[in-house]
C-alpha atoms as a PDB file:
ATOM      1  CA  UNK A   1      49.405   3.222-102.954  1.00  0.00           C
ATOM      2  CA  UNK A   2      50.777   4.924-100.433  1.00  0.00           C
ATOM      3  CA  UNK A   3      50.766   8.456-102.374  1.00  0.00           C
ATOM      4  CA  UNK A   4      47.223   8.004-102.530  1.00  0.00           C
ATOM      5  CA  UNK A   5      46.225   7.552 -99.223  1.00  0.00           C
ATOM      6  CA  UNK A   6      48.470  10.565 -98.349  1.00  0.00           C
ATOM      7  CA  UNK A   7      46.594  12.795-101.036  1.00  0.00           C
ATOM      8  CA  UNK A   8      43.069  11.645 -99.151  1.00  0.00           C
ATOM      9  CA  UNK A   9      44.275  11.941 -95.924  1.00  0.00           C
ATOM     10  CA  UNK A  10      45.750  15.801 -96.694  1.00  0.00           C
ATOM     11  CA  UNK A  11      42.486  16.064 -98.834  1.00  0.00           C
ATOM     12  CA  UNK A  12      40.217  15.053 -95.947  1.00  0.00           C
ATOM     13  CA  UNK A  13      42.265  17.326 -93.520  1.00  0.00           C
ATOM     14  CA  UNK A  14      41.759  20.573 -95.480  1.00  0.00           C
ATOM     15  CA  UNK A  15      37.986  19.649 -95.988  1.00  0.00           C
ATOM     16  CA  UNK A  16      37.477  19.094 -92.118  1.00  0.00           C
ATOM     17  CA  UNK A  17      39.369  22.445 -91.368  1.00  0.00           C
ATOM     18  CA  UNK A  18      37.213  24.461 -94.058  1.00  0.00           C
ATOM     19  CA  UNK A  19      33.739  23.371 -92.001  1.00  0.00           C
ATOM     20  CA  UNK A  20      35.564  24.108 -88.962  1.00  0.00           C
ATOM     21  CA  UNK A  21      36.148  27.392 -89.784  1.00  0.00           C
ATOM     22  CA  UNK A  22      32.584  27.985 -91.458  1.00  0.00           C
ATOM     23  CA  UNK A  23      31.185  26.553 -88.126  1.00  0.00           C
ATOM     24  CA  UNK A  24      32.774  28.788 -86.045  1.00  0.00           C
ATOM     25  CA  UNK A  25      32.459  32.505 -88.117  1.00  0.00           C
ATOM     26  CA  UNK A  26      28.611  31.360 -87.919  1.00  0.00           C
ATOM     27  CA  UNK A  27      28.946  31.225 -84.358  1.00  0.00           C
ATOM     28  CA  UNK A  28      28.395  27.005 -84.120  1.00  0.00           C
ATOM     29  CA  UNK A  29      30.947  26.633 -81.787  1.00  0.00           C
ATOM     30  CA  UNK A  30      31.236  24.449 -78.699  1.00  0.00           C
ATOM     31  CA  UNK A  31      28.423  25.993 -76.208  1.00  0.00           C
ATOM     32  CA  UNK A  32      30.800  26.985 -73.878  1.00  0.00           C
ATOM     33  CA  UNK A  33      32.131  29.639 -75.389  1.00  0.00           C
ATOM     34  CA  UNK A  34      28.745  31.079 -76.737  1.00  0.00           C
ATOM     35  CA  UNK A  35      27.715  34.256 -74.673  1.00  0.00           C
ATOM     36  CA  UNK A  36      24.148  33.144 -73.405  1.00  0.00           C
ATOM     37  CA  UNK A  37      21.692  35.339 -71.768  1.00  0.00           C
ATOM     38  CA  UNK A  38      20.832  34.343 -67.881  1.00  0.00           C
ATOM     39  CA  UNK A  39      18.385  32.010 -67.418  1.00  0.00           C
ATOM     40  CA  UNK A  40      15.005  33.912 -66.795  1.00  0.00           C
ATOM     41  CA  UNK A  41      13.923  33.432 -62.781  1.00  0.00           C
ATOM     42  CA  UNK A  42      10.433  31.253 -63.066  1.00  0.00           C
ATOM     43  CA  UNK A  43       7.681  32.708 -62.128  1.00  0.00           C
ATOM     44  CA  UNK A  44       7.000  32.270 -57.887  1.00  0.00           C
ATOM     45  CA  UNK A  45       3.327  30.853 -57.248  1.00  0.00           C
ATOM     46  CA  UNK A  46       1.737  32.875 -54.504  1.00  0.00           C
ATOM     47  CA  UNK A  47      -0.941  30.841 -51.359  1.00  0.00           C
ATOM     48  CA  UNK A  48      -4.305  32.508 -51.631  1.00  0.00           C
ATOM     49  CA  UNK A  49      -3.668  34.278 -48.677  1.00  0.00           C
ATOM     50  CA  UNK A  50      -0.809  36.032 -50.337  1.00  0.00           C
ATOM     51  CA  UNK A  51      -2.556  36.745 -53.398  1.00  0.00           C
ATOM     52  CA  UNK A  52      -4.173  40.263 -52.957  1.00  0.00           C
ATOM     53  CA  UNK A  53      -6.910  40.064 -55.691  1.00  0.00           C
ATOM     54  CA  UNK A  54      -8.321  36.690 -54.091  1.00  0.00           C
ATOM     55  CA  UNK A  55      -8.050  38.654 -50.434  1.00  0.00           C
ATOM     56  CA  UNK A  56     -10.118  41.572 -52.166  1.00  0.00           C
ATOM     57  CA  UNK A  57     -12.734  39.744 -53.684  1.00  0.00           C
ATOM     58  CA  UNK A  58     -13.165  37.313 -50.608  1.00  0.00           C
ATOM     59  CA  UNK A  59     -13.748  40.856 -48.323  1.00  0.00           C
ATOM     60  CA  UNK A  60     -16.252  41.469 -51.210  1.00  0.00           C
ATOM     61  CA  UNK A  61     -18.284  38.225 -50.859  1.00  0.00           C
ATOM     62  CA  UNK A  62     -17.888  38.726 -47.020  1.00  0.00           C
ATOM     63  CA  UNK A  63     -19.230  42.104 -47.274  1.00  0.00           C
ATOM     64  CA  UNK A  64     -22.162  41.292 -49.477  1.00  0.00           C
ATOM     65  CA  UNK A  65     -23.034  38.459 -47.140  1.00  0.00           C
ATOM     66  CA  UNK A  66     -23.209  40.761 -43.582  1.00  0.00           C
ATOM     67  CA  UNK A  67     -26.148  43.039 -44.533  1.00  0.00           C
ATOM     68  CA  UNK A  68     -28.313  40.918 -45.724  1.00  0.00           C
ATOM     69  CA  UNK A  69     -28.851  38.299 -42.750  1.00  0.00           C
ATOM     70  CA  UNK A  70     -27.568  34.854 -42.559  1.00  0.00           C
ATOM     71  CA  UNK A  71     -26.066  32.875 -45.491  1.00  0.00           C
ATOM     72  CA  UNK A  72     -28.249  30.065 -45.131  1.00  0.00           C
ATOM     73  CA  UNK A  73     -30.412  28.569 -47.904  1.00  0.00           C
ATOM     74  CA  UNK A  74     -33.666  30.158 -48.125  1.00  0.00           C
ATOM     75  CA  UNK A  75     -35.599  26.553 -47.476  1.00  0.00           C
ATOM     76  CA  UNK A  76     -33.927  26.364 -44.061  1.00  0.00           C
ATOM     77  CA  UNK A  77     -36.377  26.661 -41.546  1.00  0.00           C
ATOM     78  CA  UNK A  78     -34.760  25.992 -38.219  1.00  0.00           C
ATOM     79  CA  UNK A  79     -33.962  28.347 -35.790  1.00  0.00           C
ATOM     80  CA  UNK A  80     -31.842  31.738 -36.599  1.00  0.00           C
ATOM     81  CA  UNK A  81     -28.486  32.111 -35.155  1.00  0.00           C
ATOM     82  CA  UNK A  82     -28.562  34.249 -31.860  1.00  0.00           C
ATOM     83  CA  UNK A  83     -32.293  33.363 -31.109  1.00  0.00           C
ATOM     84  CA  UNK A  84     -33.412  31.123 -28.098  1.00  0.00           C
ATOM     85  CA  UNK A  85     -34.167  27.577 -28.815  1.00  0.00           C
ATOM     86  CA  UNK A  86     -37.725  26.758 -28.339  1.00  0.00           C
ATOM     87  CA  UNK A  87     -38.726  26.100 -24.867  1.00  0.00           C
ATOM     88  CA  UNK A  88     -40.503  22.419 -23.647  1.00  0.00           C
ATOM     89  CA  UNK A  89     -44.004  23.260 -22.537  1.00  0.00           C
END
């Protein structure tokens, strides 16, 4: 009995250390002692006032707007901005 249990446990042994090997020549080792790229930096999120493109296109809309008068709805029909207020008679 005791023969036998030696053979598994030897048997066992050299089976464990023939994985062990394969594992490691594949490169399955611990992940310690892989060589692993940086981690990539994530990408910063910029306020709208930062962003140059939304800074752009609001000068555009602002631009657009000036010429043409006020940027009122075209129902309104009170008074235009800069003009005196009606008088009492």
């Amino acid at each position: 009995m005791g023969k036998f249990l030696l053979v598994i446990i030897v048997f066992a042994a050299l089976v464990y250390s023939v994985f062990w090997l394969i594992e490691r020549r594949r490169g399955g080792g611990s992940r310690a002692k892989r060589r692993t790229s940086p981690p990539r930096p994530m990408p910063r999120t910029t306020a709208p006032d930062d962003d140059e493109d939304f800074l752009r296109d609001l000068n555009r809309r602002n631009r657009r707007k000036a010429p043409g008068g006020s940027d009122k709805p075209s129902g309104d029909t009170g008074p235009a901005a800069g003009s005196d207020p009606p008088q009492p008679a």
